[in-house]
C-alpha atoms as a PDB file:
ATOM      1  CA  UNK A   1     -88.649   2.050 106.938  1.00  0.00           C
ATOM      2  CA  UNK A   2     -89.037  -1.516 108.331  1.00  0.00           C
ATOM      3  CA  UNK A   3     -91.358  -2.022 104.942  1.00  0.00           C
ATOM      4  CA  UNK A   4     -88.699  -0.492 102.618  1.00  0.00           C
ATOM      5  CA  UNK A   5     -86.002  -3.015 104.037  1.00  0.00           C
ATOM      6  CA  UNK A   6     -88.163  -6.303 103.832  1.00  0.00           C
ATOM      7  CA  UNK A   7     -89.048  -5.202 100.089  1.00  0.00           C
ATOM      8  CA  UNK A   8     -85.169  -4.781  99.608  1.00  0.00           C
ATOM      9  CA  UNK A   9     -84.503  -7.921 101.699  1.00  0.00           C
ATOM     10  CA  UNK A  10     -86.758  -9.871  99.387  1.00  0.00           C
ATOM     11  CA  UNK A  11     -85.639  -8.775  95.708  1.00  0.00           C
ATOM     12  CA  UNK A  12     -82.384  -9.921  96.729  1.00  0.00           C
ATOM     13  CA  UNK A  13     -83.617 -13.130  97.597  1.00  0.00           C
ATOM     14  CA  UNK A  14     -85.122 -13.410  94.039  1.00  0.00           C
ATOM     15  CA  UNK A  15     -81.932 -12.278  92.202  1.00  0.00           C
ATOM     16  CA  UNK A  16     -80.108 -15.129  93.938  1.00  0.00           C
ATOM     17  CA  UNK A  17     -80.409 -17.682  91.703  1.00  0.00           C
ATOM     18  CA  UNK A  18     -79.935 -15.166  88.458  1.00  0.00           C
ATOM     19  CA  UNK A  19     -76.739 -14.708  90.309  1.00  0.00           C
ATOM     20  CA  UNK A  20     -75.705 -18.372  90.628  1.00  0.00           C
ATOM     21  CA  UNK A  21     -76.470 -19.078  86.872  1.00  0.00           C
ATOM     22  CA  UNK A  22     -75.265 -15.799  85.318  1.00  0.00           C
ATOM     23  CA  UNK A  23     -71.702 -15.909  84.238  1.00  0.00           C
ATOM     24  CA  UNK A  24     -69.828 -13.665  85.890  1.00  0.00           C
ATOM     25  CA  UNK A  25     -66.529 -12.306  86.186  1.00  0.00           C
ATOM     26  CA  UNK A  26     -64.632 -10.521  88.867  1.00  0.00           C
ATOM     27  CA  UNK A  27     -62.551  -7.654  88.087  1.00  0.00           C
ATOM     28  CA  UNK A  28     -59.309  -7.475  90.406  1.00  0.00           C
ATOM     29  CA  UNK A  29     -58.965  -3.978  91.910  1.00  0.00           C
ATOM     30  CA  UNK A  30     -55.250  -3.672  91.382  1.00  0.00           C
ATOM     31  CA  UNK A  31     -53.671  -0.464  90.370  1.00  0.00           C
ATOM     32  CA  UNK A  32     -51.575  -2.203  87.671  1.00  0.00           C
ATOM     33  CA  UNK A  33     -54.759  -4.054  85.854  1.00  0.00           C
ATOM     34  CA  UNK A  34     -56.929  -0.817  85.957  1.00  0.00           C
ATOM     35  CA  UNK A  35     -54.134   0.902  83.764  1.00  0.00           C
ATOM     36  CA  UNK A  36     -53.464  -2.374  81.721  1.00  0.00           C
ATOM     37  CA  UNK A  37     -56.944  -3.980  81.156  1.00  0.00           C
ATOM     38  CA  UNK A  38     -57.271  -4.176  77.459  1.00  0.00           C
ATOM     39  CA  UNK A  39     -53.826  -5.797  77.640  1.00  0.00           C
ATOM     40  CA  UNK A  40     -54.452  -8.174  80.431  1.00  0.00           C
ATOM     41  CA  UNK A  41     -56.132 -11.923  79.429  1.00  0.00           C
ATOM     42  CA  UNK A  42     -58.638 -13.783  81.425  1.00  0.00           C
ATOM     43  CA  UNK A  43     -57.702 -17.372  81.619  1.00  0.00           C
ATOM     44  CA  UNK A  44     -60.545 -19.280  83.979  1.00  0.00           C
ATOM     45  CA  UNK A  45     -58.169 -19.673  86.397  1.00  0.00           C
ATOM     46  CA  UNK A  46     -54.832 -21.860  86.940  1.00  0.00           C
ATOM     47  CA  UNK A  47     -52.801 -22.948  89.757  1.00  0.00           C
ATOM     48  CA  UNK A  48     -48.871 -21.723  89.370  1.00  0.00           C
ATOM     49  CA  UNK A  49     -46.315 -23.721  91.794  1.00  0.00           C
ATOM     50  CA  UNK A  50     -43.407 -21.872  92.939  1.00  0.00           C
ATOM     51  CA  UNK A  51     -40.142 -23.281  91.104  1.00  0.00           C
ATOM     52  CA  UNK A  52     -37.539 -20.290  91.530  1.00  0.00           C
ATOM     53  CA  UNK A  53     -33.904 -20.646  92.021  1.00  0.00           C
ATOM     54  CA  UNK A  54     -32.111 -20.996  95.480  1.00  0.00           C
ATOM     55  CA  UNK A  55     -35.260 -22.535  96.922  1.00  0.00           C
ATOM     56  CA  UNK A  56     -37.963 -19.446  96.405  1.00  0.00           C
ATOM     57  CA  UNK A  57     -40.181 -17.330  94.143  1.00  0.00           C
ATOM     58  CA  UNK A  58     -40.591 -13.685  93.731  1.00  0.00           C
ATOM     59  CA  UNK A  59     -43.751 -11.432  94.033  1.00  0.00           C
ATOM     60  CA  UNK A  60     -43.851  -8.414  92.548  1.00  0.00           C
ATOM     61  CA  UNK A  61     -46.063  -5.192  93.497  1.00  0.00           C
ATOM     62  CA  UNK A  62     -46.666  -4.984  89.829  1.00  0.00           C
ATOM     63  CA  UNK A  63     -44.963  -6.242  86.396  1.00  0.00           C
ATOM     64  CA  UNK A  64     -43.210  -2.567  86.703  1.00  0.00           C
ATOM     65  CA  UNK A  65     -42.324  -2.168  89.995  1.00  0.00           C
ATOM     66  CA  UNK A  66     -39.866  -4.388  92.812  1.00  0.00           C
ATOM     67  CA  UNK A  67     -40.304  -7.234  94.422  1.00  0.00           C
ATOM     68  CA  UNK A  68     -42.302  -7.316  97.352  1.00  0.00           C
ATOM     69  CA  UNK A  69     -41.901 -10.563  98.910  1.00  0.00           C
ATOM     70  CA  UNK A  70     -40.664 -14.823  98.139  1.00  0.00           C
ATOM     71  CA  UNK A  71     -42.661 -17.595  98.892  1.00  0.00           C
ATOM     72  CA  UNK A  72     -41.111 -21.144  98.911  1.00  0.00           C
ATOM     73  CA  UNK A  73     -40.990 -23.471  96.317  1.00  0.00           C
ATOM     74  CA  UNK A  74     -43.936 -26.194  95.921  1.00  0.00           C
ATOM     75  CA  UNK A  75     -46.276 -22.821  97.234  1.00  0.00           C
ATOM     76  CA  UNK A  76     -49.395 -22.171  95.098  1.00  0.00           C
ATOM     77  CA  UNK A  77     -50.920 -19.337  93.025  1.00  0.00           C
ATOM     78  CA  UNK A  78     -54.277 -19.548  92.198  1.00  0.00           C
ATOM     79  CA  UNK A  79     -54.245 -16.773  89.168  1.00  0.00           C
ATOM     80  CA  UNK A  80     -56.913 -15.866  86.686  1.00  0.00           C
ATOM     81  CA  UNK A  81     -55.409 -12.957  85.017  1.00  0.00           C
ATOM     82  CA  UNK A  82     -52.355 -13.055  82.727  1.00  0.00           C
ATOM     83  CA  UNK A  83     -49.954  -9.900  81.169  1.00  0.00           C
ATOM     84  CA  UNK A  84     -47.470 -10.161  79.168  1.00  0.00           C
ATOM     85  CA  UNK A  85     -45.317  -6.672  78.891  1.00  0.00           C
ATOM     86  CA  UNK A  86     -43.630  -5.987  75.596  1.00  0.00           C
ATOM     87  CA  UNK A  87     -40.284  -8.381  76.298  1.00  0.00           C
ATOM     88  CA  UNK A  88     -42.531 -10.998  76.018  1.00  0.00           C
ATOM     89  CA  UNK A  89     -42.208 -11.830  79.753  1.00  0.00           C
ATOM     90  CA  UNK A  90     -45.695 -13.529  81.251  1.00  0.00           C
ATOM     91  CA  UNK A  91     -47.022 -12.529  84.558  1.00  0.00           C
ATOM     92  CA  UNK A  92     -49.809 -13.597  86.165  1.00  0.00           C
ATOM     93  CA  UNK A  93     -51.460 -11.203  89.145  1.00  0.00           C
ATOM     94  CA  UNK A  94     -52.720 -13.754  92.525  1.00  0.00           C
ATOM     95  CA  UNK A  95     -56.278 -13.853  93.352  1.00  0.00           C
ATOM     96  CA  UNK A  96     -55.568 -12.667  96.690  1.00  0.00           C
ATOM     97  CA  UNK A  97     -54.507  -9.599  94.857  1.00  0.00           C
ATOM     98  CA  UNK A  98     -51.665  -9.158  97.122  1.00  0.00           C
ATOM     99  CA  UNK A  99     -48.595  -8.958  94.031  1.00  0.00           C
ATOM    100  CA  UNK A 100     -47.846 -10.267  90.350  1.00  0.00           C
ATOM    101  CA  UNK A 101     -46.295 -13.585  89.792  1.00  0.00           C
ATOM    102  CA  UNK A 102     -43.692 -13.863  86.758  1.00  0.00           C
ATOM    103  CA  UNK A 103     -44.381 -17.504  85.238  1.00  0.00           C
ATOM    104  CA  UNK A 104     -40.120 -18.139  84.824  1.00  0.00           C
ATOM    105  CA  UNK A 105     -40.000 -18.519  87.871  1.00  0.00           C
ATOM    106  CA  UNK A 106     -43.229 -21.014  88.483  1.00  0.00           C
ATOM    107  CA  UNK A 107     -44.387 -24.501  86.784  1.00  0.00           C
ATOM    108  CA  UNK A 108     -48.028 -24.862  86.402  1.00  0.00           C
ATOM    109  CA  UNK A 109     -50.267 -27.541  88.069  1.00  0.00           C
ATOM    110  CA  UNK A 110     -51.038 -30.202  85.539  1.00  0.00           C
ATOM    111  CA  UNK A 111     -55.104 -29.317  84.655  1.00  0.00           C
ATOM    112  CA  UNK A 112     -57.427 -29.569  82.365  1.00  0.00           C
ATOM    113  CA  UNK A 113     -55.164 -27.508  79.885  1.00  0.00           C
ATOM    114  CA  UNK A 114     -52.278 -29.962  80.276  1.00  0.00           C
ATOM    115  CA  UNK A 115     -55.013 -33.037  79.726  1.00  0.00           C
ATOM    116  CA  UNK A 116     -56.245 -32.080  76.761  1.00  0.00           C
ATOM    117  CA  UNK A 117     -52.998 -31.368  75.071  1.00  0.00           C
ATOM    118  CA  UNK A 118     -51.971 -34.477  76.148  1.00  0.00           C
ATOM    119  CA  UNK A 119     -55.342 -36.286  74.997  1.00  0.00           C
ATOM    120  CA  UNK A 120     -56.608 -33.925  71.866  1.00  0.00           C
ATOM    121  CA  UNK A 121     -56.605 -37.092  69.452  1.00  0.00           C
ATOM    122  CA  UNK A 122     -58.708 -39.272  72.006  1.00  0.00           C
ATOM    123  CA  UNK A 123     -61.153 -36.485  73.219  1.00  0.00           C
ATOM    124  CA  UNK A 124     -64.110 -35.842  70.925  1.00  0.00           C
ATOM    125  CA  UNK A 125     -66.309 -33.319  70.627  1.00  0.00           C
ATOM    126  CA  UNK A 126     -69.248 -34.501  71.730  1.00  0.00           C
ATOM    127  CA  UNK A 127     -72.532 -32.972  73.721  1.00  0.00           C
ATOM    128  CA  UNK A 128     -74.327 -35.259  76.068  1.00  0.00           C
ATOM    129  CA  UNK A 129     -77.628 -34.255  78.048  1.00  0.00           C
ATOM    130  CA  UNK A 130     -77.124 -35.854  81.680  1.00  0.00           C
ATOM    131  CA  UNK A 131     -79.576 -36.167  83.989  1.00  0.00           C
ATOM    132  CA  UNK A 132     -78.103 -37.273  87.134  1.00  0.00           C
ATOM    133  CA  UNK A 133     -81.150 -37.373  89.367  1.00  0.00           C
ATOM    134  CA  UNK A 134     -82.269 -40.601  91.232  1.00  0.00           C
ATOM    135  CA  UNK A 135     -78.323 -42.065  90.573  1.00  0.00           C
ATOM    136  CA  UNK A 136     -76.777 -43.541  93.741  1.00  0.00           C
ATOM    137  CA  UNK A 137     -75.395 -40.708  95.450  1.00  0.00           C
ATOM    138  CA  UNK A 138     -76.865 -37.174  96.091  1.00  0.00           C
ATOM    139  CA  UNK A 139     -73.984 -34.779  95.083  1.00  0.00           C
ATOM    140  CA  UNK A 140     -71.651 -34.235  91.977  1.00  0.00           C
ATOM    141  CA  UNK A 141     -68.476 -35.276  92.026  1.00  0.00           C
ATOM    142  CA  UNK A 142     -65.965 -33.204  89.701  1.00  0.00           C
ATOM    143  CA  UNK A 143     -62.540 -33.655  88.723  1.00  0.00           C
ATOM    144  CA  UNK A 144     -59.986 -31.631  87.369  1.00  0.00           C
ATOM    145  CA  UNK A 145     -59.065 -34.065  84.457  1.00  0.00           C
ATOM    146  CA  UNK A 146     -60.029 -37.938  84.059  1.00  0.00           C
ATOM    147  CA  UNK A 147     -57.804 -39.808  86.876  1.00  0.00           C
ATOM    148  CA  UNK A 148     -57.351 -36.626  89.063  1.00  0.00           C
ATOM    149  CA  UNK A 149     -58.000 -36.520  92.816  1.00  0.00           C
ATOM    150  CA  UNK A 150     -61.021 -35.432  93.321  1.00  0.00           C
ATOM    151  CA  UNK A 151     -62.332 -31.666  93.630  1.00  0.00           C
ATOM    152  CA  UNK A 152     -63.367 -30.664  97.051  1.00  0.00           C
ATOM    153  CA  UNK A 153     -66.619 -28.365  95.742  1.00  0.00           C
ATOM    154  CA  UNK A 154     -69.080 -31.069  94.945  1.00  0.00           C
ATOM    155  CA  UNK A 155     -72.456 -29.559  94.538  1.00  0.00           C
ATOM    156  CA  UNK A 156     -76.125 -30.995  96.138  1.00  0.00           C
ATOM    157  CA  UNK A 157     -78.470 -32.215  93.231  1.00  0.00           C
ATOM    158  CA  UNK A 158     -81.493 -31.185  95.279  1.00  0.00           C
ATOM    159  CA  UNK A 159     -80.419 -27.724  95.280  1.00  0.00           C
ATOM    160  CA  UNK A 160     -78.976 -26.801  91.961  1.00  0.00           C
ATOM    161  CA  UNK A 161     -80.909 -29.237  89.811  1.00  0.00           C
ATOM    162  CA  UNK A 162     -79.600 -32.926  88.060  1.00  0.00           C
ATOM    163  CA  UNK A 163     -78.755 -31.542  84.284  1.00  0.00           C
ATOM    164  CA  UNK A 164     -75.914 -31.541  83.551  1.00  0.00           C
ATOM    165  CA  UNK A 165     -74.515 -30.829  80.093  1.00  0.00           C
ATOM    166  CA  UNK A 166     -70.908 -31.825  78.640  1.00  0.00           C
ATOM    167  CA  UNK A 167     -69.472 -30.605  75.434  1.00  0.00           C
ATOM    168  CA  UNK A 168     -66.378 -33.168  75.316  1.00  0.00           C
ATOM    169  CA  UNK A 169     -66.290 -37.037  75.917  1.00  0.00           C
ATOM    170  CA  UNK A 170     -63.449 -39.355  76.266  1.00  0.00           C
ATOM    171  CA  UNK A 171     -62.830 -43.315  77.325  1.00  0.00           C
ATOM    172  CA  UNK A 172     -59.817 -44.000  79.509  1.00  0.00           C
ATOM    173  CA  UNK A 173     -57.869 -47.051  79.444  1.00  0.00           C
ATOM    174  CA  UNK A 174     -60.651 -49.015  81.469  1.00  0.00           C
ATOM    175  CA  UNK A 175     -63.750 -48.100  79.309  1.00  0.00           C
ATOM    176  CA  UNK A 176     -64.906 -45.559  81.738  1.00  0.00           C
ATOM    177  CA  UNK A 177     -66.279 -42.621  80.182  1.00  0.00           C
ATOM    178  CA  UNK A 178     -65.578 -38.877  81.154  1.00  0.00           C
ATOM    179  CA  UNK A 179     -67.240 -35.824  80.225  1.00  0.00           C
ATOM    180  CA  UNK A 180     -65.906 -32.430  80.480  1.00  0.00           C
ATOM    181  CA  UNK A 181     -68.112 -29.237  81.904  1.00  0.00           C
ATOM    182  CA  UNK A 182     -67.736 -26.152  80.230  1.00  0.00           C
ATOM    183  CA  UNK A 183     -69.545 -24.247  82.743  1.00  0.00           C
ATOM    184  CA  UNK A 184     -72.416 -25.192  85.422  1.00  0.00           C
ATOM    185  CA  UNK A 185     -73.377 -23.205  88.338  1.00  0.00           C
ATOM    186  CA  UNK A 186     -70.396 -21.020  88.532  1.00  0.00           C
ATOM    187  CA  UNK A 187     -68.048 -24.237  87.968  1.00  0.00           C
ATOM    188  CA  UNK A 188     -65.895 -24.016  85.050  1.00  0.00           C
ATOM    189  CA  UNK A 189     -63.637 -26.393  83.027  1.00  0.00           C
ATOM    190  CA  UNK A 190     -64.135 -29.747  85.021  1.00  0.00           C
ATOM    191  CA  UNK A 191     -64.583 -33.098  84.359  1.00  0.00           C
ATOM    192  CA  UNK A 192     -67.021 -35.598  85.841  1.00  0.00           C
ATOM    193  CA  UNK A 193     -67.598 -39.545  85.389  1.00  0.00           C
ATOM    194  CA  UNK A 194     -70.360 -40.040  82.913  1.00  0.00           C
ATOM    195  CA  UNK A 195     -71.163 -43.814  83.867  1.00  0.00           C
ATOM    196  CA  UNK A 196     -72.604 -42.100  87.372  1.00  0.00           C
ATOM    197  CA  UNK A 197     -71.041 -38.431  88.304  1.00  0.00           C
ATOM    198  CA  UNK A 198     -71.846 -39.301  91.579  1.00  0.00           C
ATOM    199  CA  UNK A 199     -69.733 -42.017  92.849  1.00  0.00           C
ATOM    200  CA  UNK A 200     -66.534 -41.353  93.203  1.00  0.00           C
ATOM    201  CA  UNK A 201     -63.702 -42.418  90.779  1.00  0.00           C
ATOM    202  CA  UNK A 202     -60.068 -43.543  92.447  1.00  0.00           C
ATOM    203  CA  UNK A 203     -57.300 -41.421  90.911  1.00  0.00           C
ATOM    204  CA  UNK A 204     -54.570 -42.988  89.177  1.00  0.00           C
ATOM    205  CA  UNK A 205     -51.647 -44.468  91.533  1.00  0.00           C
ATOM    206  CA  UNK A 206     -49.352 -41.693  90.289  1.00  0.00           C
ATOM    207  CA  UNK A 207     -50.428 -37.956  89.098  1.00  0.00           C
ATOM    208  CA  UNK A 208     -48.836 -36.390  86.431  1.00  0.00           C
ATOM    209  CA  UNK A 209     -45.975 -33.699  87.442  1.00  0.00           C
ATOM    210  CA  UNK A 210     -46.268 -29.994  87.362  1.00  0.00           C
ATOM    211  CA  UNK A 211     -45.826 -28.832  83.946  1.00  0.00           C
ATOM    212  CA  UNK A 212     -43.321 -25.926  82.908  1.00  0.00           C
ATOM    213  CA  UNK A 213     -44.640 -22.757  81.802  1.00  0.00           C
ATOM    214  CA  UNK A 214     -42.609 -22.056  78.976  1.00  0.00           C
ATOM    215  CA  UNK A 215     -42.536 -18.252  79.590  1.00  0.00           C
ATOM    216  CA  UNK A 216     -39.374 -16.649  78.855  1.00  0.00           C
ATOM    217  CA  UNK A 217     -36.904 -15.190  81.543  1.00  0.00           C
ATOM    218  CA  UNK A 218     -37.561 -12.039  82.708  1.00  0.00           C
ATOM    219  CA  UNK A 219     -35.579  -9.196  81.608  1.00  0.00           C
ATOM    220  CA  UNK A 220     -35.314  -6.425  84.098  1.00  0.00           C
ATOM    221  CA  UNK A 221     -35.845  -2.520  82.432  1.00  0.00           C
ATOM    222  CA  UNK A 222     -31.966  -1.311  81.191  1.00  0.00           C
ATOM    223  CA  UNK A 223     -30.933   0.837  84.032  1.00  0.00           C
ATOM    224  CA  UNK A 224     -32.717  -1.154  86.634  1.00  0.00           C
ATOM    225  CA  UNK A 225     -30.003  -0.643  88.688  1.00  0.00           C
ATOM    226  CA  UNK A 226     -28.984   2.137  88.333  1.00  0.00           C
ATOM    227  CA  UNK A 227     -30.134   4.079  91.398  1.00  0.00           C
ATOM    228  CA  UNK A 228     -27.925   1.466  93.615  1.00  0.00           C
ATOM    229  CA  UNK A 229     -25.002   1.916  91.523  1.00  0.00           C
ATOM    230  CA  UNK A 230     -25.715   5.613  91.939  1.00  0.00           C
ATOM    231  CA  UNK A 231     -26.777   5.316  95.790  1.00  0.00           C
ATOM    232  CA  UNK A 232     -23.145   3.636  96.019  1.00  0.00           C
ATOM    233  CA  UNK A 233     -21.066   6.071  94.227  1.00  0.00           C
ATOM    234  CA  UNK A 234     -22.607   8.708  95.843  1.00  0.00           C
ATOM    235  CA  UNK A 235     -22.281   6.939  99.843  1.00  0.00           C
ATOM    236  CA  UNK A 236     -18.757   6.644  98.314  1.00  0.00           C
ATOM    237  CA  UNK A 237     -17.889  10.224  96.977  1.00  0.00           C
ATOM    238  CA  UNK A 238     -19.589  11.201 100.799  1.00  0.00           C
ATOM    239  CA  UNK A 239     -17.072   8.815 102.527  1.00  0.00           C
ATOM    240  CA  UNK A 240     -14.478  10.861 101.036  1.00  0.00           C
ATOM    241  CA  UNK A 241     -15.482  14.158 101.387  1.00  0.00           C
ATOM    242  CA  UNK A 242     -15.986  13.306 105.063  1.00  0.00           C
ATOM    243  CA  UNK A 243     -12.540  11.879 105.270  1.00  0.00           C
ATOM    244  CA  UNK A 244     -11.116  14.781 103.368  1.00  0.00           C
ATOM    245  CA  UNK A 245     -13.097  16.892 106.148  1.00  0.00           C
ATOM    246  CA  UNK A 246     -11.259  15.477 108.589  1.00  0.00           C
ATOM    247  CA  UNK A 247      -8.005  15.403 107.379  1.00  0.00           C
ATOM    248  CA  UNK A 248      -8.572  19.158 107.470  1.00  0.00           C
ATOM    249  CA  UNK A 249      -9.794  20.072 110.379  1.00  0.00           C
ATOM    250  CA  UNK A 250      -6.637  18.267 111.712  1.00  0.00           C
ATOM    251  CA  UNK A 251      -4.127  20.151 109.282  1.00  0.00           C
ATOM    252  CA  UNK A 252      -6.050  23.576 110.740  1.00  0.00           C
ATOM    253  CA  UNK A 253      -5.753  22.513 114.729  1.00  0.00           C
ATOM    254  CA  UNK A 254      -2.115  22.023 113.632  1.00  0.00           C
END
């Protein structure tokens, strides 16, 4: 037995780093996905910030069913996984899996996305080989666009290995040159400093604002309502039975 569980112990050990360098992705276990998949989009992942009227978002248990809960505007979504139902309304399910997020009622955080709309005549297509052993420092430094704070995951060289490979280059407005990363180690869509990714770069005095989503207001289902319009006619109608009850029980004593 002891044998068995030191073989198994040790093929995991050698699938490790398979597992670091495949590229995977994570299913959600939601209810709501597993009946939607084909119609739900993977987006690498985006930060929403709450931006709802009188001070709070909703979360829904799913784009079909009630709201569950608010959180507070200037609170953040992490979300990888976008739906859009057949209104057109956009939703966008948390990675904590805890409720769907409709995207009227968030901006998004300015990223990489933002960046490159903003920057798609400066940014060129370019691939550079970088091999960022023996540079000054001994960790990456990644950013989420050229100027950002930076990201808190830097990576040891040591462990994962100097090359680094960026499809996209661009020059910011002093001469520094960025390249963006596609996809390294389980890191996606970041950008790192290509005159030494690892010294650190200081953001830009002022970072740009979150960005609107564009998605369209949501339209609650026709009849939406309906069972608390019902629920009061009917607490109604039972107010005046009882009342008409009453009135004869006192005609009968009488």
């Amino acid at each position: 037995m002891k044998k068995m569980l030191c073989m198994l112990l040790t093929a995991a050990m050698l699938l490790l780093p398979c597992a670091a360098l495949a590229d995977v992705i994570w299913e959600p276990e939601d209810s709501f996905y597993e009946r939607h998949r084909e119609d739900c989009v993977y987006q690498d992942g985006r930060t929403y910030i709450a931006s709802g009227e009188n001070g709070s978002a909703p979360v829904y248990k799913a784009p079909d069913k009630g709201e569950i809960r608010r959180i507070d505007n200037g609170s953040e979504e992490f979300c990888q996984w976008l739906y859009t139902d057949k209104n057109g309304a956009q939703w966008a399910l948390t990675n904590s899996g805890e409720g769907w997020i409709n995207l009227y009622d968030f901006k998004v955080k300015y990223d990489w996305v933002e960046f490159e709309k903003d920057h798609k005549d400066e940014i060129k297509d370019e691939t550079v080989e970088l091999d960022a052993n023996g540079m000054e420092g001994d960790s990456i430094i990644f950013y989420d666009y050229p100027g950002s704070e930076r990201e808190d995951y830097d990576e040891s060289l040591s462990a994962l290995g100097g090359k680094i490979s960026v499809s996209k280059t661009y020059t910011d407005g002093e001469g520094r040159k960025w390249g963006f990363v596609g996809y390294w180690y389980g890191y996606r869509n970041l950008w790192i400093s290509l005159d030494d990714p690892t010294v650190e770069v200081p953001p830009a005095a002022e970072q740009p604002a979150p960005v609107s989503t564009g998605a369209p207001e949501y339209q609650p289902p026709r009849g939406g309502s309906a069972p608390t319009v019902i629920g009061g006619g009917l607490a109604a109608l039972a107010a005046l039975m009882a009342a008409g009850l009453i009135k004869g029980r006192k005609k009968g004593r009488q």
